[in-house]
C-alpha atoms as a PDB file:
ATOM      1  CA  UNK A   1     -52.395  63.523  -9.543  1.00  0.00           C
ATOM      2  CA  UNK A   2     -55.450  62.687  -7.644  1.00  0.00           C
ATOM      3  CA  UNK A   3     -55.197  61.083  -4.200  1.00  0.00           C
ATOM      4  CA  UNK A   4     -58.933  58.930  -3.772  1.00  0.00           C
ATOM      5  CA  UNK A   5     -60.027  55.859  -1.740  1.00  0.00           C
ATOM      6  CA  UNK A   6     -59.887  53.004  -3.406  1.00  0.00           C
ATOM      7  CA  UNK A   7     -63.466  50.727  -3.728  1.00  0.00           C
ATOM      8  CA  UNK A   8     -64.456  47.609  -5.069  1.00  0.00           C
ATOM      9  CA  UNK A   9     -64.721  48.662  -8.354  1.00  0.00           C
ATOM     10  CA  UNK A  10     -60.710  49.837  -8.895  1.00  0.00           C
ATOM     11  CA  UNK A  11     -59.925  45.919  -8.234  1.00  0.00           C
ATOM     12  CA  UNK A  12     -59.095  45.039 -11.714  1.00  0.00           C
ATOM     13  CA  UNK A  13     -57.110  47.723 -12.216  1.00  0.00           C
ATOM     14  CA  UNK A  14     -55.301  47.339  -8.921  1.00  0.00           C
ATOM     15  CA  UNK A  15     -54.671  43.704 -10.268  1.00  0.00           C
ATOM     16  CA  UNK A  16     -53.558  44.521 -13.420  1.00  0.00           C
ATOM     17  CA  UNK A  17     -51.203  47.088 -11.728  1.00  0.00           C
ATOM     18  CA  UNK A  18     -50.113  44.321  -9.492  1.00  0.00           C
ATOM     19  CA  UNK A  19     -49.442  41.965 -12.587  1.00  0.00           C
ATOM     20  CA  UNK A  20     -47.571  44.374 -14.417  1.00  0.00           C
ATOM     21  CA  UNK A  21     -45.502  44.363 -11.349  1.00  0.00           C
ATOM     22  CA  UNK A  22     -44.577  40.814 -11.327  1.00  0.00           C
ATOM     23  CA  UNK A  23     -46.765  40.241  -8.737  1.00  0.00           C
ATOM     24  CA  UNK A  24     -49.859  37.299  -8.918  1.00  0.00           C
ATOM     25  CA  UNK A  25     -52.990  39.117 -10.236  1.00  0.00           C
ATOM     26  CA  UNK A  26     -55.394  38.033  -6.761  1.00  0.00           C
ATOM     27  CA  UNK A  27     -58.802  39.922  -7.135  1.00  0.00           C
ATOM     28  CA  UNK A  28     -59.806  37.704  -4.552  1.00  0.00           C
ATOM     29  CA  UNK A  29     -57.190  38.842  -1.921  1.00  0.00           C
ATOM     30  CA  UNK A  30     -57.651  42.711  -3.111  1.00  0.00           C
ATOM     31  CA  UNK A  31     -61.875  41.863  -2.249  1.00  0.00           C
ATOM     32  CA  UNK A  32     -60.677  40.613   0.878  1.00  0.00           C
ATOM     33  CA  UNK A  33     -58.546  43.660   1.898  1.00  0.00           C
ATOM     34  CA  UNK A  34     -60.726  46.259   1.084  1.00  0.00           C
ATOM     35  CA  UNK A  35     -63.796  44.738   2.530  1.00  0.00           C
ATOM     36  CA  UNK A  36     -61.787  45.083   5.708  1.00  0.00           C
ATOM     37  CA  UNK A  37     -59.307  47.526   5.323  1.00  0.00           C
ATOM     38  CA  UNK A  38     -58.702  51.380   4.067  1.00  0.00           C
ATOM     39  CA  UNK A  39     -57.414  51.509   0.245  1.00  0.00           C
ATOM     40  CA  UNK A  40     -55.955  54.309  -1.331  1.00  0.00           C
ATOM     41  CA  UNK A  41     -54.955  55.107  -4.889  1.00  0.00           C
ATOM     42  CA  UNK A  42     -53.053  57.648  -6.870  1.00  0.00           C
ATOM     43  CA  UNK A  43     -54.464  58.353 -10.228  1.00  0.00           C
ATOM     44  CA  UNK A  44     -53.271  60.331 -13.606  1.00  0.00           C
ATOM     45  CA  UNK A  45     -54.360  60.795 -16.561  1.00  0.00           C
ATOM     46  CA  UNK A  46     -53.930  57.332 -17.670  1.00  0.00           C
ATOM     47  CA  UNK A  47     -55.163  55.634 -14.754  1.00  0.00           C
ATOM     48  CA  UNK A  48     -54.225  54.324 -11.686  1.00  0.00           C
ATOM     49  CA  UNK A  49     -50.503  54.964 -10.810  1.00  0.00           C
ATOM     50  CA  UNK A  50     -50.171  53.654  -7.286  1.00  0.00           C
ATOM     51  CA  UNK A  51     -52.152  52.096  -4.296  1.00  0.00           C
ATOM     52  CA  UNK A  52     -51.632  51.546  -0.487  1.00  0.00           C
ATOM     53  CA  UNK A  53     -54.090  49.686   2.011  1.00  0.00           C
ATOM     54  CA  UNK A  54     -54.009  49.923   5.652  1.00  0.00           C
ATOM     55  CA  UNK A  55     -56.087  47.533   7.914  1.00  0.00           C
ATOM     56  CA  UNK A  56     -56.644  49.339  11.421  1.00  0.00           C
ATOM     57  CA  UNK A  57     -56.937  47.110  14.942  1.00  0.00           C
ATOM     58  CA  UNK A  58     -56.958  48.602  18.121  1.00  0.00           C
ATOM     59  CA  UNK A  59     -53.803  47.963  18.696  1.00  0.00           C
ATOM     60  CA  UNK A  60     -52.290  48.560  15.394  1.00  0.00           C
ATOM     61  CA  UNK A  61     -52.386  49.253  11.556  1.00  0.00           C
ATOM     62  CA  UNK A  62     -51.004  47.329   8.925  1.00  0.00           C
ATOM     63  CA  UNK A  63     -50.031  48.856   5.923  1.00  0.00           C
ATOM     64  CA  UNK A  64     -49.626  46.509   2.810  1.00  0.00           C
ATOM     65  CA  UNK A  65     -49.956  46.613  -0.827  1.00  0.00           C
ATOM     66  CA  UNK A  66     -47.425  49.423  -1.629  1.00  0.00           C
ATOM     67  CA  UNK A  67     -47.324  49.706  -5.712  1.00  0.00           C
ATOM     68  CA  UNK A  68     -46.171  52.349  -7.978  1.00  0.00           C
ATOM     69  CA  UNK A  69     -46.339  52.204 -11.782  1.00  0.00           C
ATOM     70  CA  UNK A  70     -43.560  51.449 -13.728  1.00  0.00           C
ATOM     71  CA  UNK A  71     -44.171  54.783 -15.743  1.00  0.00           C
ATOM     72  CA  UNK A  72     -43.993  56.385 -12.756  1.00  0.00           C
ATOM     73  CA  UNK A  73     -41.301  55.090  -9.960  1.00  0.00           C
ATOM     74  CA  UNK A  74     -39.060  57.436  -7.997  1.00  0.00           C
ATOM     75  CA  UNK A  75     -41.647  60.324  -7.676  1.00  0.00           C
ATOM     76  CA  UNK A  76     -41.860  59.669  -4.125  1.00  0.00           C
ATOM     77  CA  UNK A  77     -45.474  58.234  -5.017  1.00  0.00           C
ATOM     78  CA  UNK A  78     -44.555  55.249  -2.415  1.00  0.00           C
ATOM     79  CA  UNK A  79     -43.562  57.603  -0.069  1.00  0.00           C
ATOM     80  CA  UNK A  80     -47.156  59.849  -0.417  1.00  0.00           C
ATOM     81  CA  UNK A  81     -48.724  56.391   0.097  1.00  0.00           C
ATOM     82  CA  UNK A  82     -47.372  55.317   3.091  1.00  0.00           C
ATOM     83  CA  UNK A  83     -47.127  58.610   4.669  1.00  0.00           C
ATOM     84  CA  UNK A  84     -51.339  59.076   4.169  1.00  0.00           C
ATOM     85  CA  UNK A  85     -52.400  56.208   5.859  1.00  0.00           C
ATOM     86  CA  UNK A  86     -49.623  56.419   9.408  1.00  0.00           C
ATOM     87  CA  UNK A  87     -50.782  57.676  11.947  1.00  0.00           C
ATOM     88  CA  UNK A  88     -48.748  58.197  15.828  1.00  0.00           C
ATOM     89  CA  UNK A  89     -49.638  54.655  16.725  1.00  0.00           C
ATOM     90  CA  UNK A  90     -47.977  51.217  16.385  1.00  0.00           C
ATOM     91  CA  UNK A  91     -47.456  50.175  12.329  1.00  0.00           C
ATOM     92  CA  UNK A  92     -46.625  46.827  10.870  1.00  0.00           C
ATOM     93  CA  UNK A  93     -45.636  46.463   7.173  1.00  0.00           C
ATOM     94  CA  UNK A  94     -43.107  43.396   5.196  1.00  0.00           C
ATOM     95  CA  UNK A  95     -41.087  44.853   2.946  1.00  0.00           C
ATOM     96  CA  UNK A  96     -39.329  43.888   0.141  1.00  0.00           C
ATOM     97  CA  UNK A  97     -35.682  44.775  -0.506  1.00  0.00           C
ATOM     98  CA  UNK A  98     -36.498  47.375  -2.692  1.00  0.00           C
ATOM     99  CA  UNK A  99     -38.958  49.040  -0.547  1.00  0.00           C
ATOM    100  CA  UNK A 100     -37.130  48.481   2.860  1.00  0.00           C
ATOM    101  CA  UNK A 101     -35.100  52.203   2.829  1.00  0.00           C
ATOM    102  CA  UNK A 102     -37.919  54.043   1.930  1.00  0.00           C
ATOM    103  CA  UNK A 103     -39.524  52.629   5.256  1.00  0.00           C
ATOM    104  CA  UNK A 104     -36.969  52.863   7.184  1.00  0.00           C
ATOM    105  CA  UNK A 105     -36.950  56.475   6.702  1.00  0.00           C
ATOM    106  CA  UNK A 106     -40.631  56.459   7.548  1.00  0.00           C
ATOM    107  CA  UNK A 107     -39.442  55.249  11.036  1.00  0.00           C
ATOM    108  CA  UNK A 108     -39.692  51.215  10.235  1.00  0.00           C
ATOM    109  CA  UNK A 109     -37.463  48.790  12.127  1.00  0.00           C
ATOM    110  CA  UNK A 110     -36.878  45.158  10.885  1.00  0.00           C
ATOM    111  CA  UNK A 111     -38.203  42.694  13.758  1.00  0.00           C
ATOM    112  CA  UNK A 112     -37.360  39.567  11.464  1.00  0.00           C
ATOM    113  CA  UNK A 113     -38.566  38.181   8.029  1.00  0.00           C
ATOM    114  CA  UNK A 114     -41.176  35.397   6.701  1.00  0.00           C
ATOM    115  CA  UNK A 115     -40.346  33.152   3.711  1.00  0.00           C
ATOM    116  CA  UNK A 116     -42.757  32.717   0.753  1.00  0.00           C
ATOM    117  CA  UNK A 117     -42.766  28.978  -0.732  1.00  0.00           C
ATOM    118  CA  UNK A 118     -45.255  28.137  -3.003  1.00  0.00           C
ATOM    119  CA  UNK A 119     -46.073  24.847  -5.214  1.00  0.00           C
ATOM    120  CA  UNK A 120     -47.280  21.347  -5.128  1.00  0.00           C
ATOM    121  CA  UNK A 121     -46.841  19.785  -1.575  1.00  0.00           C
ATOM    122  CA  UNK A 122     -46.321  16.163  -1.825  1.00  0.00           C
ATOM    123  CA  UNK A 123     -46.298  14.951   1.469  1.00  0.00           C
ATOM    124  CA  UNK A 124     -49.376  12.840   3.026  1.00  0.00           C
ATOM    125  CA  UNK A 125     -51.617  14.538   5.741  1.00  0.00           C
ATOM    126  CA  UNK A 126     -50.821  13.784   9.527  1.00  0.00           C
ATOM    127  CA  UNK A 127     -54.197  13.205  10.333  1.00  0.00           C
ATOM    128  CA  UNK A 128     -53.875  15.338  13.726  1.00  0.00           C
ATOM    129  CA  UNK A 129     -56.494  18.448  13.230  1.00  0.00           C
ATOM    130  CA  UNK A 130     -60.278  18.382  12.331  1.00  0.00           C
ATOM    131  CA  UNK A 131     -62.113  20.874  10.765  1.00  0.00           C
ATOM    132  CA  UNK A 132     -63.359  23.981  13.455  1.00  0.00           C
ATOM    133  CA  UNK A 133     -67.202  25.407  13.216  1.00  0.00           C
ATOM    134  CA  UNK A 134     -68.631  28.206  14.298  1.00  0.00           C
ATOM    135  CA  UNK A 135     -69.167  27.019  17.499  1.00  0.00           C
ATOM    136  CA  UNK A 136     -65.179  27.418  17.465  1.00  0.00           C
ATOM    137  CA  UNK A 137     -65.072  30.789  16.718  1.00  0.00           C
ATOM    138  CA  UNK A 138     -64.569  32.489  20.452  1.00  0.00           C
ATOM    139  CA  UNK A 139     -61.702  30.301  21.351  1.00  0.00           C
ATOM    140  CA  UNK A 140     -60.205  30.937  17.628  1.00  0.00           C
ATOM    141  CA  UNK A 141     -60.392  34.301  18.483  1.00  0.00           C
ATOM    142  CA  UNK A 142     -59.324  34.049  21.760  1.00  0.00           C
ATOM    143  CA  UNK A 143     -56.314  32.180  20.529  1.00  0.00           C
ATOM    144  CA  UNK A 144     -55.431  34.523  18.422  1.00  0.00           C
ATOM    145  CA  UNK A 145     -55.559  37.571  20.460  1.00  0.00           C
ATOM    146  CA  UNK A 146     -53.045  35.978  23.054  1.00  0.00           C
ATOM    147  CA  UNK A 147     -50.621  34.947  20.316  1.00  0.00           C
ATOM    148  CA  UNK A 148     -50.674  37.807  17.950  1.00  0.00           C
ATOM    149  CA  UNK A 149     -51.280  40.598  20.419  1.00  0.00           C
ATOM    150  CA  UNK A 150     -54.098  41.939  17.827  1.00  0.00           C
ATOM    151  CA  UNK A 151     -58.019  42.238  18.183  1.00  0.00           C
ATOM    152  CA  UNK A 152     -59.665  40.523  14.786  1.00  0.00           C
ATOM    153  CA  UNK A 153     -62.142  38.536  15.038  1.00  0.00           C
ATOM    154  CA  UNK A 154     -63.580  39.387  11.347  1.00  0.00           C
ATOM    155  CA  UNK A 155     -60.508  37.451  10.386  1.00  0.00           C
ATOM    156  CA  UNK A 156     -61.874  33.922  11.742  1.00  0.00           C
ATOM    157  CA  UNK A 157     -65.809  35.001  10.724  1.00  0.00           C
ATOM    158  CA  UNK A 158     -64.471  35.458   7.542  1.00  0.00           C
ATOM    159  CA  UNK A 159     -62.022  31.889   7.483  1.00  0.00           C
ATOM    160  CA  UNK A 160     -64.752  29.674   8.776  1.00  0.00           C
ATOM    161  CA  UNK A 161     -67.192  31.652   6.215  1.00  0.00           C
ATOM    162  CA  UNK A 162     -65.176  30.868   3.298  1.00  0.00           C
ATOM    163  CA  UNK A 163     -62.121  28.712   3.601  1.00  0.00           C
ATOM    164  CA  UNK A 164     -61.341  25.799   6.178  1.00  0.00           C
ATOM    165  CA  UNK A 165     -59.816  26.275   9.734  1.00  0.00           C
ATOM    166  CA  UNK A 166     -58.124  22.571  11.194  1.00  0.00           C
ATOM    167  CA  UNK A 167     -57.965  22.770  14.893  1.00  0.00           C
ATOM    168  CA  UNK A 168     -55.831  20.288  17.025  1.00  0.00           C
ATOM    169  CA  UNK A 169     -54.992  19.740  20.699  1.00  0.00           C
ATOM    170  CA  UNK A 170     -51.765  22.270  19.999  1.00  0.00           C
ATOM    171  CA  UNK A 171     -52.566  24.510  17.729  1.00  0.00           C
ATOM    172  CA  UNK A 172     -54.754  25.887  14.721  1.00  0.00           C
ATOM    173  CA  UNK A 173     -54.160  26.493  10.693  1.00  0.00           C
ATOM    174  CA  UNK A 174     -56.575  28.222   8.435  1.00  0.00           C
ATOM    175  CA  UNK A 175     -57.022  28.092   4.698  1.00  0.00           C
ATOM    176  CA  UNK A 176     -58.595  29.431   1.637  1.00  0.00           C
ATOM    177  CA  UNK A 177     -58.428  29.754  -1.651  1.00  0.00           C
ATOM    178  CA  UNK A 178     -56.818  33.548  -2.857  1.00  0.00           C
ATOM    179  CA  UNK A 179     -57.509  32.359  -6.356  1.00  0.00           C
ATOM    180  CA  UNK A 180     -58.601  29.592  -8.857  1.00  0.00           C
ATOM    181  CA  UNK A 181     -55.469  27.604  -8.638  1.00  0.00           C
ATOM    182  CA  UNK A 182     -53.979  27.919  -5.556  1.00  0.00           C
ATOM    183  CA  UNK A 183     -54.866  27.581  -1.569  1.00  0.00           C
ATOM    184  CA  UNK A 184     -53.198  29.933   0.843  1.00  0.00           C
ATOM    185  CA  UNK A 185     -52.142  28.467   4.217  1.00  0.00           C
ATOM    186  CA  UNK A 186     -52.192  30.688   7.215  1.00  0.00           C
ATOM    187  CA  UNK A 187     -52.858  31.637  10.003  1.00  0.00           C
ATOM    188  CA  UNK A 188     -50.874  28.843  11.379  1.00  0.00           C
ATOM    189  CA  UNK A 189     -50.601  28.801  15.632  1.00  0.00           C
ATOM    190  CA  UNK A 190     -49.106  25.856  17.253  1.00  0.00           C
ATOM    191  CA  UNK A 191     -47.096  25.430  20.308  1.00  0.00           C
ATOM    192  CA  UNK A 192     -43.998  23.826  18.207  1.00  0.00           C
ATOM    193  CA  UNK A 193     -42.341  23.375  14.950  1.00  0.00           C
ATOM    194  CA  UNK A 194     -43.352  19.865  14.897  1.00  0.00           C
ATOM    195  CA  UNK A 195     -46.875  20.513  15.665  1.00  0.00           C
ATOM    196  CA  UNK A 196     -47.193  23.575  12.390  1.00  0.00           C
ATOM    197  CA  UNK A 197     -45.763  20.998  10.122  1.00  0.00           C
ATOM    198  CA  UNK A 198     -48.891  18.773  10.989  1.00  0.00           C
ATOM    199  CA  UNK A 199     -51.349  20.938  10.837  1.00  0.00           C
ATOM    200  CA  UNK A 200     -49.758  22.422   7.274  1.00  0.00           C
ATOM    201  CA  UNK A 201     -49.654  19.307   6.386  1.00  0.00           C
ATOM    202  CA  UNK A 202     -53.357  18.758   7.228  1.00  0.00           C
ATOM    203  CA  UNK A 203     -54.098  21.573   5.034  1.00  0.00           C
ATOM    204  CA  UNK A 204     -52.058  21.055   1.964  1.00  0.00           C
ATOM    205  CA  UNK A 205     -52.255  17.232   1.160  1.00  0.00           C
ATOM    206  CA  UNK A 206     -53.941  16.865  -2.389  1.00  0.00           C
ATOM    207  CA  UNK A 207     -54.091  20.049  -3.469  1.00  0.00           C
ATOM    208  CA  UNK A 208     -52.900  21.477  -6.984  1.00  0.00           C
ATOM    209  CA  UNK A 209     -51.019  24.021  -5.477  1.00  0.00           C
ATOM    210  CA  UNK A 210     -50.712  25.687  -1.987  1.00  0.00           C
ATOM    211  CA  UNK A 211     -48.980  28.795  -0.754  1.00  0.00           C
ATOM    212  CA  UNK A 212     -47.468  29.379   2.887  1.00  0.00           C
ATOM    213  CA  UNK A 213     -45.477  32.287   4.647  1.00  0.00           C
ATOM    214  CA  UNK A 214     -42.815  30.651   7.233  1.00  0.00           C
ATOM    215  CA  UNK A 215     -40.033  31.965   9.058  1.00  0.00           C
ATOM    216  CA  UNK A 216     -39.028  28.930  11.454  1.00  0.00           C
ATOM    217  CA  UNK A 217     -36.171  26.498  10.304  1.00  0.00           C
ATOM    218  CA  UNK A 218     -37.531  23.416  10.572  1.00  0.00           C
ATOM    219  CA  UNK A 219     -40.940  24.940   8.807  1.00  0.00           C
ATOM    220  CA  UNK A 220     -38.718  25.905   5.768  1.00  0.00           C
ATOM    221  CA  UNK A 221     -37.366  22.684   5.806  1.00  0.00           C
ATOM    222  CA  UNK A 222     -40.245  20.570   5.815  1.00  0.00           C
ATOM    223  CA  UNK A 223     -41.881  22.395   3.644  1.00  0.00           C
ATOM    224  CA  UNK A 224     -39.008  22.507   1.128  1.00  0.00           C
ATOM    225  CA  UNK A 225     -38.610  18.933   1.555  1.00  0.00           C
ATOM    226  CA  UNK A 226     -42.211  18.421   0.373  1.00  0.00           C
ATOM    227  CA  UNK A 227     -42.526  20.262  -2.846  1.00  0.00           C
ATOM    228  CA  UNK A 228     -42.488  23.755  -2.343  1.00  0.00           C
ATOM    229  CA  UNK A 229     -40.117  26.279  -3.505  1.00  0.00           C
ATOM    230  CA  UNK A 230     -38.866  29.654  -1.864  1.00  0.00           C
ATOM    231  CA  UNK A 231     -40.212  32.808  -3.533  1.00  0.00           C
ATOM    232  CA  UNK A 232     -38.575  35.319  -1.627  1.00  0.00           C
ATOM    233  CA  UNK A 233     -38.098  36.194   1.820  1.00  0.00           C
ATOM    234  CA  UNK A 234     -39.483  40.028   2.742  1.00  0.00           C
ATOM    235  CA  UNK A 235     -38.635  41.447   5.856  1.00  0.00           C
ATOM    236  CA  UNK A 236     -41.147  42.243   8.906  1.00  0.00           C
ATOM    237  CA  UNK A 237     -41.027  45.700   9.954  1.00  0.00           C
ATOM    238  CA  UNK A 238     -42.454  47.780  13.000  1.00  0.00           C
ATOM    239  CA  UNK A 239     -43.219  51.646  13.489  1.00  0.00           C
ATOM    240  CA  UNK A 240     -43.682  52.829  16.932  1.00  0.00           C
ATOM    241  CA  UNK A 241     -42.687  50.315  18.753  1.00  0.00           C
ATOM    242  CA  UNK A 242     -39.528  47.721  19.901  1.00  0.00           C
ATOM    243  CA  UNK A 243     -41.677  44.687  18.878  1.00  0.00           C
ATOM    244  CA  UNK A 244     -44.769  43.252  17.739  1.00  0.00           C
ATOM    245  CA  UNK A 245     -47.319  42.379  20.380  1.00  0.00           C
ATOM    246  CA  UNK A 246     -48.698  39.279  21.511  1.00  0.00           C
ATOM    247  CA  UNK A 247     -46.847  36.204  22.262  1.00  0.00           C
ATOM    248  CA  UNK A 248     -45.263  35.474  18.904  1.00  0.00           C
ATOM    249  CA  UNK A 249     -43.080  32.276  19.400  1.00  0.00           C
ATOM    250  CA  UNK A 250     -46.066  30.387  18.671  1.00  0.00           C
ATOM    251  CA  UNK A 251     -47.210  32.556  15.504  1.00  0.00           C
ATOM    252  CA  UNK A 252     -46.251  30.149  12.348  1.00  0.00           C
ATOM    253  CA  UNK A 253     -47.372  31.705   9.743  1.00  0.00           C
ATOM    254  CA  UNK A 254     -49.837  34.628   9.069  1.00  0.00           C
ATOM    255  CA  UNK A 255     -53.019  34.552   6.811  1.00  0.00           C
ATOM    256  CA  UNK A 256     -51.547  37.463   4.547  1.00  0.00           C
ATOM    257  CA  UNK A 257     -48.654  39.473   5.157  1.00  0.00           C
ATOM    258  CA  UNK A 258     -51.076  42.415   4.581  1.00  0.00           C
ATOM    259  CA  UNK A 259     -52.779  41.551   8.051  1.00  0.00           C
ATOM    260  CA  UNK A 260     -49.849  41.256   9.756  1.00  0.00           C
END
């Protein structure tokens, strides 16, 4: 079993690993990670058997895409994964039911969960937010540093590169599209509940289909009450430390789980 970085040429087979999975084949997203982060895949004989990335901050790592073969679960291949890219500093993962032992016995606490709706929305847009520019870019990221406690501004050079980012007088959404058919919401920043459902509603008005990661009650209700439909509800988990940095109250929604 060979242990190898992972580059942009294992995408489609990560994505057809992924899909066989039950999870959505995203080349897009996998592009996305790897350009930023550290991949890693196992590989037999047949081809590739499991994969891992971690994106490093300064203040933390974030370990996401955790995938095993269905030909070859409960090898501890998960476990081999994870356990290459942690290092003695702070670690941030969501994990799934299934996956939530093994990382507890890697030294993961649960710190709370996000809930994945995805579908048409079918409310109107509030009208509250225009569109940010570059010129926007060192308050996005000073924003963002406060609230999530992480350094990454590559995350907002990339957003205002190739999605949207709405801005408004109390907060900030981003958004892009992870593939063809469907926009991803996130990050999402705003001083209230009431103030994230405008500026999610800002971003998903008229599109096809739109995904977005929420933990807050009255987020998951309005955006139930608009269209979409929970998915599942994976829980947030931290190594190394009591909590997550930053000042999270005001932390909606993230881009990708994998960022943390």
């Amino acid at each position: 079993m060979e242990l190898r970085r992972l580059t942009l040429d294992d995408i489609s087979a990560c994505s057809d690993l992924a899909e066989s999975r039950s999870w959505p084949r995203e080349e897009k997203k996998w592009e996305f990670l790897l350009a930023h982060g550290e991949g890693w895949g196992l590989f037999d004989e047949q081809g590739l058997v499991g994969t891992t990335i971690v994106t490093r901050y300064p203040e933390l790592a974030s370990v996401s895409m955790v995938l095993v073969a269905e030909r070859a679960e409960r090898r501890g291949h998960a476990r081999r994964l994870v356990s290459h890219v942690l290092d003695t500093g702070v670690s941030t993962l969501f994990a799934t039911e299934m996956g939530r032992p093994l990382y507890e016995q890697l030294g993961f606490r649960a710190v709370g969960f996000t809930d994945i709706h995805a579908g048409r929305f079918t409310g109107p847009a509030s009208d509250i937010s225009d569109i940010a520019t570059a010129a926007d870019l060192d308050d996005l990221v000073a924003l963002d540093t406060k609230v999530t406690g992480i350094t990454r501004p590559y995350l907002w050079e990339s957003l205002l590169a190739m999605g949207t980012v709405r801005i408004s007088d109390h907060g900030v959404a981003g958004s892009w599209q992870v593939r063809d058919e469907r926009m991803l919401i996130g990050p999402v920043i705003a001083d209230t509940p009431a103030d994230a459902c405008a500026l999610i509603a800002d971003c998903a008005a008229g599109n096809p289909s739109v995904r977005v990661d929420v933990h807050d009650p009255e987020l998951i209700a309005f955006v139930r009450e608009h269209g979409l439909e929970s998915w599942g509800r994976p829980t947030w988990m931290v190594r190394g430390a009591e909590q997550l940095p930053g000042d999270r109250t005001r932390y909606r929604a993230p881009l990708l789980q994998a960022l943390g």
